[in-house]
PDB file of N, CA and C in Angstrom:
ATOM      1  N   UNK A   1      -8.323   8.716 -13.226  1.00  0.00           N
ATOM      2  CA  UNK A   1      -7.203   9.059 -12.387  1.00  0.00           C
ATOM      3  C   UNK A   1      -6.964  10.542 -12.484  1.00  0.00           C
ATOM      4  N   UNK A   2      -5.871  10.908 -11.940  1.00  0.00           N
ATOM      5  CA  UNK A   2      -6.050  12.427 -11.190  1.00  0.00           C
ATOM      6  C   UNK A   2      -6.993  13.142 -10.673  1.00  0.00           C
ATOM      7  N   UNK A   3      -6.851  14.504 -10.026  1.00  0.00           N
ATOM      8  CA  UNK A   3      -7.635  14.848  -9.443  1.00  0.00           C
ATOM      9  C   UNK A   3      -8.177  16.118  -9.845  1.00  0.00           C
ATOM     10  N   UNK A   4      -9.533  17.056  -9.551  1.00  0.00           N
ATOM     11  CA  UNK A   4     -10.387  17.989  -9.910  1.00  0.00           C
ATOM     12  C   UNK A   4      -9.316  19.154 -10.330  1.00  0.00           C
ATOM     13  N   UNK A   5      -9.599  19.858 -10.817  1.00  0.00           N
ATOM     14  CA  UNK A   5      -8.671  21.275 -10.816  1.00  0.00           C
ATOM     15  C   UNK A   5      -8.453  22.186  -9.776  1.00  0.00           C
ATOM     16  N   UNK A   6      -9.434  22.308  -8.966  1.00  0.00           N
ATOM     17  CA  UNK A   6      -9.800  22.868  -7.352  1.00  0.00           C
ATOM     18  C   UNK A   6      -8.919  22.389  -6.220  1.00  0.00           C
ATOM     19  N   UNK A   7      -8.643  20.918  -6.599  1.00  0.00           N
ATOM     20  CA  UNK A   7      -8.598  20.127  -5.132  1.00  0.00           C
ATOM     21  C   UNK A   7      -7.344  20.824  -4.710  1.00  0.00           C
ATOM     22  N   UNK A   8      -6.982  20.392  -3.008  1.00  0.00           N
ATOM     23  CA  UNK A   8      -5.540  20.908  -2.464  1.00  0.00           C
ATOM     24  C   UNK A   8      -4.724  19.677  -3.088  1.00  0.00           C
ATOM     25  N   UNK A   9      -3.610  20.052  -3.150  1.00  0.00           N
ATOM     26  CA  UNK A   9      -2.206  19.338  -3.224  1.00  0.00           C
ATOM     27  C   UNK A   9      -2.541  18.675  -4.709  1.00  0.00           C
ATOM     28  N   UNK A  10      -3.045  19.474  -5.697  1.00  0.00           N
ATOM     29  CA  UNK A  10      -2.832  18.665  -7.025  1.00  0.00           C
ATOM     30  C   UNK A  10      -1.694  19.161  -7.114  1.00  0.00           C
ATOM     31  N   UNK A  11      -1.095  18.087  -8.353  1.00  0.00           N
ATOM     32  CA  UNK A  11       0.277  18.366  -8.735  1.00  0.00           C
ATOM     33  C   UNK A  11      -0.040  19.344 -10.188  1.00  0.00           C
ATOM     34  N   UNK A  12       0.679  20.217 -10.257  1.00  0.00           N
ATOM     35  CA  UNK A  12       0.664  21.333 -12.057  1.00  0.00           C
ATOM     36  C   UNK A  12       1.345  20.101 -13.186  1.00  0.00           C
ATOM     37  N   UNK A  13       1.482  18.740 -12.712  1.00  0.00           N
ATOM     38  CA  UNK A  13       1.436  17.922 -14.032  1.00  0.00           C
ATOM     39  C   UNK A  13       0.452  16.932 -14.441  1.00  0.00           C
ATOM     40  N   UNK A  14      -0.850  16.915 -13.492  1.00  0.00           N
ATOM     41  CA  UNK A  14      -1.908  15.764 -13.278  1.00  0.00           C
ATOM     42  C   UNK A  14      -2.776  16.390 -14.632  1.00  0.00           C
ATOM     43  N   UNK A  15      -3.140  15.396 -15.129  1.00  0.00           N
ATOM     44  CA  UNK A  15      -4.267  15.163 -15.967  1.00  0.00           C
ATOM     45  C   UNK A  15      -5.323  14.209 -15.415  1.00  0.00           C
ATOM     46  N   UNK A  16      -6.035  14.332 -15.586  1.00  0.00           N
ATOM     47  CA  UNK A  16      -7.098  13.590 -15.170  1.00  0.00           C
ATOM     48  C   UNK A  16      -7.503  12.626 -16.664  1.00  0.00           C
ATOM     49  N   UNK A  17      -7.763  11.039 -16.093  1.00  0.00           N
ATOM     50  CA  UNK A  17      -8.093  10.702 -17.818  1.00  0.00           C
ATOM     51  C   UNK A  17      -8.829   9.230 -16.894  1.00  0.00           C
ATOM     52  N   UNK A  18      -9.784   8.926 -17.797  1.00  0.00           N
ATOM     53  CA  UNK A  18     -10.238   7.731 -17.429  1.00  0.00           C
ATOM     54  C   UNK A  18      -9.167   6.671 -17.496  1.00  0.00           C
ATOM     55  N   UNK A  19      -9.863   5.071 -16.701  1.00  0.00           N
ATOM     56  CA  UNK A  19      -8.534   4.176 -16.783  1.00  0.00           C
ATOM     57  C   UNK A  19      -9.950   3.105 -16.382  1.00  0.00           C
ATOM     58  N   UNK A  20      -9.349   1.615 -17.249  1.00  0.00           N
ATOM     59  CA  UNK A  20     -10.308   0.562 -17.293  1.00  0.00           C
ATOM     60  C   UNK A  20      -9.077  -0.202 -16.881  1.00  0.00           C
ATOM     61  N   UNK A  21      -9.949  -1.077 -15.592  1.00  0.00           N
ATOM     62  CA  UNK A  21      -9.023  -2.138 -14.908  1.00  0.00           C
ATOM     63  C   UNK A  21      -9.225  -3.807 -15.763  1.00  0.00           C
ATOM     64  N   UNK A  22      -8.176  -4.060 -16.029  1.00  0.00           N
ATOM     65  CA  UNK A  22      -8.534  -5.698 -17.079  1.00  0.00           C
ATOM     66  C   UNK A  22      -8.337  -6.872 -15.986  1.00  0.00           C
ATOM     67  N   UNK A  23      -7.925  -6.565 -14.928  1.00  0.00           N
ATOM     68  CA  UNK A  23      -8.072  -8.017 -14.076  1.00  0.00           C
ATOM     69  C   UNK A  23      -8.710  -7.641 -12.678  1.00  0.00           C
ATOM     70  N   UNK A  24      -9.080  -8.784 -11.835  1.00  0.00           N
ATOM     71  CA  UNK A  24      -9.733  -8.140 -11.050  1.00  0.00           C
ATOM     72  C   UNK A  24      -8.696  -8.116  -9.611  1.00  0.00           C
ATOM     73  N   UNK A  25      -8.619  -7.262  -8.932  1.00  0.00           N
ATOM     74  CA  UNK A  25      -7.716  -7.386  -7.300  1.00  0.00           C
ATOM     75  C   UNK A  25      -8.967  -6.905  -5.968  1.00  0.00           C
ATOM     76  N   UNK A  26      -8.413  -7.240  -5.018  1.00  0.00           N
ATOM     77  CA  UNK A  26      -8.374  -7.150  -3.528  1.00  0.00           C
ATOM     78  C   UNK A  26      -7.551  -6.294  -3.048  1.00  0.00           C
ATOM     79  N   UNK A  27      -8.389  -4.982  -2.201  1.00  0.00           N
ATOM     80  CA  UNK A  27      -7.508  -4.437  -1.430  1.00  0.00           C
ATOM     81  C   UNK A  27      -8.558  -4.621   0.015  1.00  0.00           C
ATOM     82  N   UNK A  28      -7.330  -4.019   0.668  1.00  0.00           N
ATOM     83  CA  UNK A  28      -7.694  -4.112   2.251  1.00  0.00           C
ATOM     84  C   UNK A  28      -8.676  -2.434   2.515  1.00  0.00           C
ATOM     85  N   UNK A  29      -9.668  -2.834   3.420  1.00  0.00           N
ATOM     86  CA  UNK A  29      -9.883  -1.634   3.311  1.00  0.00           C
ATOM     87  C   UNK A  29      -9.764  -0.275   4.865  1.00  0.00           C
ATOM     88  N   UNK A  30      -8.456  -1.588   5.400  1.00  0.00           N
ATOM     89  CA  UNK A  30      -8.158  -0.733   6.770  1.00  0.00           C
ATOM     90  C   UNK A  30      -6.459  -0.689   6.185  1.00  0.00           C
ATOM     91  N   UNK A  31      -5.295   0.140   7.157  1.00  0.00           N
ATOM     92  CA  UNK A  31      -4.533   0.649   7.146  1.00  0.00           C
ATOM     93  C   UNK A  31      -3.674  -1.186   7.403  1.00  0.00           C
ATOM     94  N   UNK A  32      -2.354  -1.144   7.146  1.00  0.00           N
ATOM     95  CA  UNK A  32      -1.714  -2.352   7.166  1.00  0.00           C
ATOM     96  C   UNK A  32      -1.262  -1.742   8.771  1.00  0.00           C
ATOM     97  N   UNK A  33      -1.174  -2.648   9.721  1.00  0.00           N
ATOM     98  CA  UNK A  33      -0.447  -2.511  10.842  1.00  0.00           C
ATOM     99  C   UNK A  33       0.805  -2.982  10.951  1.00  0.00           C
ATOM    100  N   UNK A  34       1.285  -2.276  11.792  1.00  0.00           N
ATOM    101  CA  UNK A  34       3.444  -2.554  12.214  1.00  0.00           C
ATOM    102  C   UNK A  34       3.338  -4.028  12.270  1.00  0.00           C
ATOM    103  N   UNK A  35       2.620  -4.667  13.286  1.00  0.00           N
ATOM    104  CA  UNK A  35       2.502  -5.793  13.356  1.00  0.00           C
ATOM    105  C   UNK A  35       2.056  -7.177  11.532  1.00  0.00           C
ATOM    106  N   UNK A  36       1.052  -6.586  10.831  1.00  0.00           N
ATOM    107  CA  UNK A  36       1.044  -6.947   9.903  1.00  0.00           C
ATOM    108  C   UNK A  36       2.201  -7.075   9.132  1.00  0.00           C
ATOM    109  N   UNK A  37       2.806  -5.929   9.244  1.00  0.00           N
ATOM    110  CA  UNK A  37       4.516  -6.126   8.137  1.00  0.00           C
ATOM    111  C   UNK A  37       5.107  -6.866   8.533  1.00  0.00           C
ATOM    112  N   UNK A  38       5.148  -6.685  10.152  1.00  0.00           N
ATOM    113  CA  UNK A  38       6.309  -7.420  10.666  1.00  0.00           C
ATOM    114  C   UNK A  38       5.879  -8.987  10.854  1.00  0.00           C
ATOM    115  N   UNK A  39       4.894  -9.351  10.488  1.00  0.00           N
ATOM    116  CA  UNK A  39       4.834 -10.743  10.115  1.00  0.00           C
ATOM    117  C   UNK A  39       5.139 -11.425   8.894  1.00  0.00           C
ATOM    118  N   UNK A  40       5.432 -10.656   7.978  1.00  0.00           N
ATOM    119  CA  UNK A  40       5.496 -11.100   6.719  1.00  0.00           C
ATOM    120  C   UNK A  40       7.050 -10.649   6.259  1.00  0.00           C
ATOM    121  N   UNK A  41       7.543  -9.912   6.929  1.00  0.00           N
ATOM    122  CA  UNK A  41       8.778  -9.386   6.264  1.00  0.00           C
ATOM    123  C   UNK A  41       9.873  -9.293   7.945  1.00  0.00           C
ATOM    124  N   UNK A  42       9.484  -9.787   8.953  1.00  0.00           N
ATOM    125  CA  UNK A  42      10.546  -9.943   9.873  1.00  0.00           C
ATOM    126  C   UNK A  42      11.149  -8.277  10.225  1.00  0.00           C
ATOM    127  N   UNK A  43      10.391  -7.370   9.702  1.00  0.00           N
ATOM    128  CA  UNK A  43      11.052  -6.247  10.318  1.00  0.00           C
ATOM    129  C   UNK A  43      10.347  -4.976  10.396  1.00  0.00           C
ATOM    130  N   UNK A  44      10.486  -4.092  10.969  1.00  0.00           N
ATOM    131  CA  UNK A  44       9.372  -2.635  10.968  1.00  0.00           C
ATOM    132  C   UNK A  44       9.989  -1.630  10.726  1.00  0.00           C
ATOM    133  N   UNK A  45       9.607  -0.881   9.551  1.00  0.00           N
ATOM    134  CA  UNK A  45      10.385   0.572   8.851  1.00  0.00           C
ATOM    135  C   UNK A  45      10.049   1.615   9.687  1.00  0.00           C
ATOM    136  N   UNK A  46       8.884   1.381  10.613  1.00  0.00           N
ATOM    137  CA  UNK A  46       8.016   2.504  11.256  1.00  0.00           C
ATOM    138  C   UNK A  46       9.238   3.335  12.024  1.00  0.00           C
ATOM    139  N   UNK A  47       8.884   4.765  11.617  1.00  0.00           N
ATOM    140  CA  UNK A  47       9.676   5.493  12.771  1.00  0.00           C
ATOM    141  C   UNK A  47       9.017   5.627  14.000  1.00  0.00           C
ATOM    142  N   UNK A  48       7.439   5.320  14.110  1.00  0.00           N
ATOM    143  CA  UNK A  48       7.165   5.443  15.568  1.00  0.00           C
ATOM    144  C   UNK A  48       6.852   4.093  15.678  1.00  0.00           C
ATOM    145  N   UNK A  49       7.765   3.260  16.008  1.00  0.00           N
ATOM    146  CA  UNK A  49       7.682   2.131  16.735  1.00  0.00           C
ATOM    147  C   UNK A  49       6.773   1.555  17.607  1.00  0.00           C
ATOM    148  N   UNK A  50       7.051   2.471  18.575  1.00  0.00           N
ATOM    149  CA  UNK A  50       6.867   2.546  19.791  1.00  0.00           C
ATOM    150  C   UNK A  50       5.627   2.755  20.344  1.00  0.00           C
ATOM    151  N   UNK A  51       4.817   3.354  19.214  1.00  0.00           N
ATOM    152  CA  UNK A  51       3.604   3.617  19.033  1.00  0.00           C
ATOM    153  C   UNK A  51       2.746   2.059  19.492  1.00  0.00           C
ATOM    154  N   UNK A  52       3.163   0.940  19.029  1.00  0.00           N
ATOM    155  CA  UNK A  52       2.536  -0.253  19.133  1.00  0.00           C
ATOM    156  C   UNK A  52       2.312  -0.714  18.050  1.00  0.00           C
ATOM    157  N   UNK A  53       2.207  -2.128  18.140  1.00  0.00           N
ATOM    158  CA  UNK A  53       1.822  -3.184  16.941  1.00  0.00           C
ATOM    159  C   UNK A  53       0.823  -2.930  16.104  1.00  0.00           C
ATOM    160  N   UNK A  54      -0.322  -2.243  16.864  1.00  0.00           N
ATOM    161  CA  UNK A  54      -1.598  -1.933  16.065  1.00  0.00           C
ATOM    162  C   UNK A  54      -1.946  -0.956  15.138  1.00  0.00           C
ATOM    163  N   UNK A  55      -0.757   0.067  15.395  1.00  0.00           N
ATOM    164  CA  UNK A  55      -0.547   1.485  14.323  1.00  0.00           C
ATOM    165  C   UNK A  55      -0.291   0.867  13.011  1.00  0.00           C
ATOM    166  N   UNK A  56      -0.188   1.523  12.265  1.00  0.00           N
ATOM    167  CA  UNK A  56      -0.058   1.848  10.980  1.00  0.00           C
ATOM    168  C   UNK A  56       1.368   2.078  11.089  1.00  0.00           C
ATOM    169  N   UNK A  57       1.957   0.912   9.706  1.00  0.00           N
ATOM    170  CA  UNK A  57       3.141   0.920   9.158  1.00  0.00           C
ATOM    171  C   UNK A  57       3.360   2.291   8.105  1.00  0.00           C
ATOM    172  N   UNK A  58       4.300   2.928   9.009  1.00  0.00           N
ATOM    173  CA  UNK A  58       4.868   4.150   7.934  1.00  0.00           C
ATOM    174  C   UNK A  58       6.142   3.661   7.541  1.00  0.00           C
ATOM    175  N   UNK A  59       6.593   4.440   7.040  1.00  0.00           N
ATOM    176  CA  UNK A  59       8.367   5.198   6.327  1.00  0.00           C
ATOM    177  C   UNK A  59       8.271   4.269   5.172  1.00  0.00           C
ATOM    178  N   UNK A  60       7.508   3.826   4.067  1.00  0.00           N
ATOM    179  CA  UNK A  60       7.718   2.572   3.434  1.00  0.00           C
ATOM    180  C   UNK A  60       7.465   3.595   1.965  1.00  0.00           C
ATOM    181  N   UNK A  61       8.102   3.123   1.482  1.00  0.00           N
ATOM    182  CA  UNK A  61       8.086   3.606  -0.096  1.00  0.00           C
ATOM    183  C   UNK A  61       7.439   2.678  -1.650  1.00  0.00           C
ATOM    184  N   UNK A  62       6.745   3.537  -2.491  1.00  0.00           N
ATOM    185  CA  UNK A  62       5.816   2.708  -3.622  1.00  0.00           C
ATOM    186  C   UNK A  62       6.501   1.002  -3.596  1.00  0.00           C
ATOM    187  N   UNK A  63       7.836   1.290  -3.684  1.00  0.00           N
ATOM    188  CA  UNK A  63       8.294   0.104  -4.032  1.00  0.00           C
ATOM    189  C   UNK A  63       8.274  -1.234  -2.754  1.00  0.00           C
ATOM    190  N   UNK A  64       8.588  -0.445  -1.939  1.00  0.00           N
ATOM    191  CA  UNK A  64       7.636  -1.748  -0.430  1.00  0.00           C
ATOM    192  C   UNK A  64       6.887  -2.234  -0.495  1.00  0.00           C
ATOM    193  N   UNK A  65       5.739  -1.209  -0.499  1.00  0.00           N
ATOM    194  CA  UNK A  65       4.179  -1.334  -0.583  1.00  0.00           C
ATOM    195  C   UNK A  65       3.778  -2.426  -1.842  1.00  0.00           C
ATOM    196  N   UNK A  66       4.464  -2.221  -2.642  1.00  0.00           N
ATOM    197  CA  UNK A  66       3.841  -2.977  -3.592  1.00  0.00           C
ATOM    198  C   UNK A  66       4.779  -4.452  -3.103  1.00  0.00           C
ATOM    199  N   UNK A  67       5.838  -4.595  -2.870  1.00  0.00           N
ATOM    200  CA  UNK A  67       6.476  -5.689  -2.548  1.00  0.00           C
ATOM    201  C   UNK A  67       5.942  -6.746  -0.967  1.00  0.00           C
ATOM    202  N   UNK A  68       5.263  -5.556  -0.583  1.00  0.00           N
ATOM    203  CA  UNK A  68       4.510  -6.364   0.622  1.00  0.00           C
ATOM    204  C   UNK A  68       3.250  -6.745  -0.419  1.00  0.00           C
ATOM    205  N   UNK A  69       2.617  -6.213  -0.625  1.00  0.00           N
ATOM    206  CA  UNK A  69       1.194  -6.915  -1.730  1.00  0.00           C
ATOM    207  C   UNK A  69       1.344  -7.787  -2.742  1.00  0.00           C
ATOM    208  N   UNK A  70       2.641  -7.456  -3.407  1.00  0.00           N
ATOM    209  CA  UNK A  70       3.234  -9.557  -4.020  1.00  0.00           C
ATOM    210  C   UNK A  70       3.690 -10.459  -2.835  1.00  0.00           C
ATOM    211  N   UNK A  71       3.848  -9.719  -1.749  1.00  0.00           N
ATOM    212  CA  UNK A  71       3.906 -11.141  -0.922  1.00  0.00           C
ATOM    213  C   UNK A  71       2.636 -11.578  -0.064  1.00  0.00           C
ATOM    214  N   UNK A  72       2.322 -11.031   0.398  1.00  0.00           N
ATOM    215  CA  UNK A  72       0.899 -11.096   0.835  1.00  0.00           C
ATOM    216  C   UNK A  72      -0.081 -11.796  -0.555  1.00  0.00           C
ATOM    217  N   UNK A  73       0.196 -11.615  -1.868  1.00  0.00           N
ATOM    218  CA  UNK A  73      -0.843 -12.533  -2.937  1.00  0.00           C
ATOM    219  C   UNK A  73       0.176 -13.585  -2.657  1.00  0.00           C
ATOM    220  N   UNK A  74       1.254 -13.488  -2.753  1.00  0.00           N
ATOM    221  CA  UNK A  74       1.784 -15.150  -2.782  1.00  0.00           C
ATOM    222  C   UNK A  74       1.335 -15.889  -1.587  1.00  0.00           C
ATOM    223  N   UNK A  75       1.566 -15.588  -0.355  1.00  0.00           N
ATOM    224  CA  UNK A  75       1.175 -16.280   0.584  1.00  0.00           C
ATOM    225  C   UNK A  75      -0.379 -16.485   0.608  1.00  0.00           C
ATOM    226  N   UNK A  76      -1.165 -16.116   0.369  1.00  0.00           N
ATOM    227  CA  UNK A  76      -2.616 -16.426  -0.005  1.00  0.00           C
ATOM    228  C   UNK A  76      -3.002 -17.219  -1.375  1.00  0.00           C
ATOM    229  N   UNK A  77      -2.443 -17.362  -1.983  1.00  0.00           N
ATOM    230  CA  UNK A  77      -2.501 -17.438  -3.708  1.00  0.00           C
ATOM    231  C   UNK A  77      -1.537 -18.718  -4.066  1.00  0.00           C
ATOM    232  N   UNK A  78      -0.154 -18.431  -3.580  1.00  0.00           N
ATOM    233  CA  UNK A  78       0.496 -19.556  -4.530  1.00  0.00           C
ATOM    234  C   UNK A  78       1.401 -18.469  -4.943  1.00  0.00           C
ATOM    235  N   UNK A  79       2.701 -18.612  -5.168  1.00  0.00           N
ATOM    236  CA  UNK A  79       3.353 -17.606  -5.636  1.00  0.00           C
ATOM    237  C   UNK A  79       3.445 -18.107  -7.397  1.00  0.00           C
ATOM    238  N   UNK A  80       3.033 -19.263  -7.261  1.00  0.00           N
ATOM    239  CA  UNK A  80       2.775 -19.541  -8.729  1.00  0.00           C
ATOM    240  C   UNK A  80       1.518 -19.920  -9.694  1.00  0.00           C
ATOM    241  N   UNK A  81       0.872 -19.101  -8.858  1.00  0.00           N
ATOM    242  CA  UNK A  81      -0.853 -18.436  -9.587  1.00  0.00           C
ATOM    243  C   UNK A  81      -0.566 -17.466 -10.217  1.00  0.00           C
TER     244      UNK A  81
END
């Protein structure tokens, strides 16, 4: 984790350090669409709306994101897997 010393937009507090994953996950490897959220959570944070169903869900914060991906494993999974 972190990034090169060179790169743009490092932060002056990143370290870079290895990291070993102990379980295994699934990610998606396209962008979540407005339409995707709004099937699972009944509503769209997107400020460009209007843009269409097929854009990419913005305005959403770590704590969304991750709250859409425990719901999205529950609904695939079992929320009690």
């Amino acid at each position: 984790m972190g990034s090169p010393a060179g790169e743009t937009g490092r932060g002056a507090n990143e370290v870079r350090h290895s990291v070993t994953l102990t379980r295994r996950f699934q990610m998606s490897p396209l962008l979540i669409t407005q339409q995707q959220w709004q099937a699972l959570f009944q509503n769209n944070p997107s400020q460009h709306s209007s843009c269409g169903p097929r854009c990419p869900v913005e305005r959403v914060n770590w704590f969304e994101a991750l709250a859409y991906a425990n719901a999205l494993s529950a609904q695939y999974y079992g929320a009690g897997k």
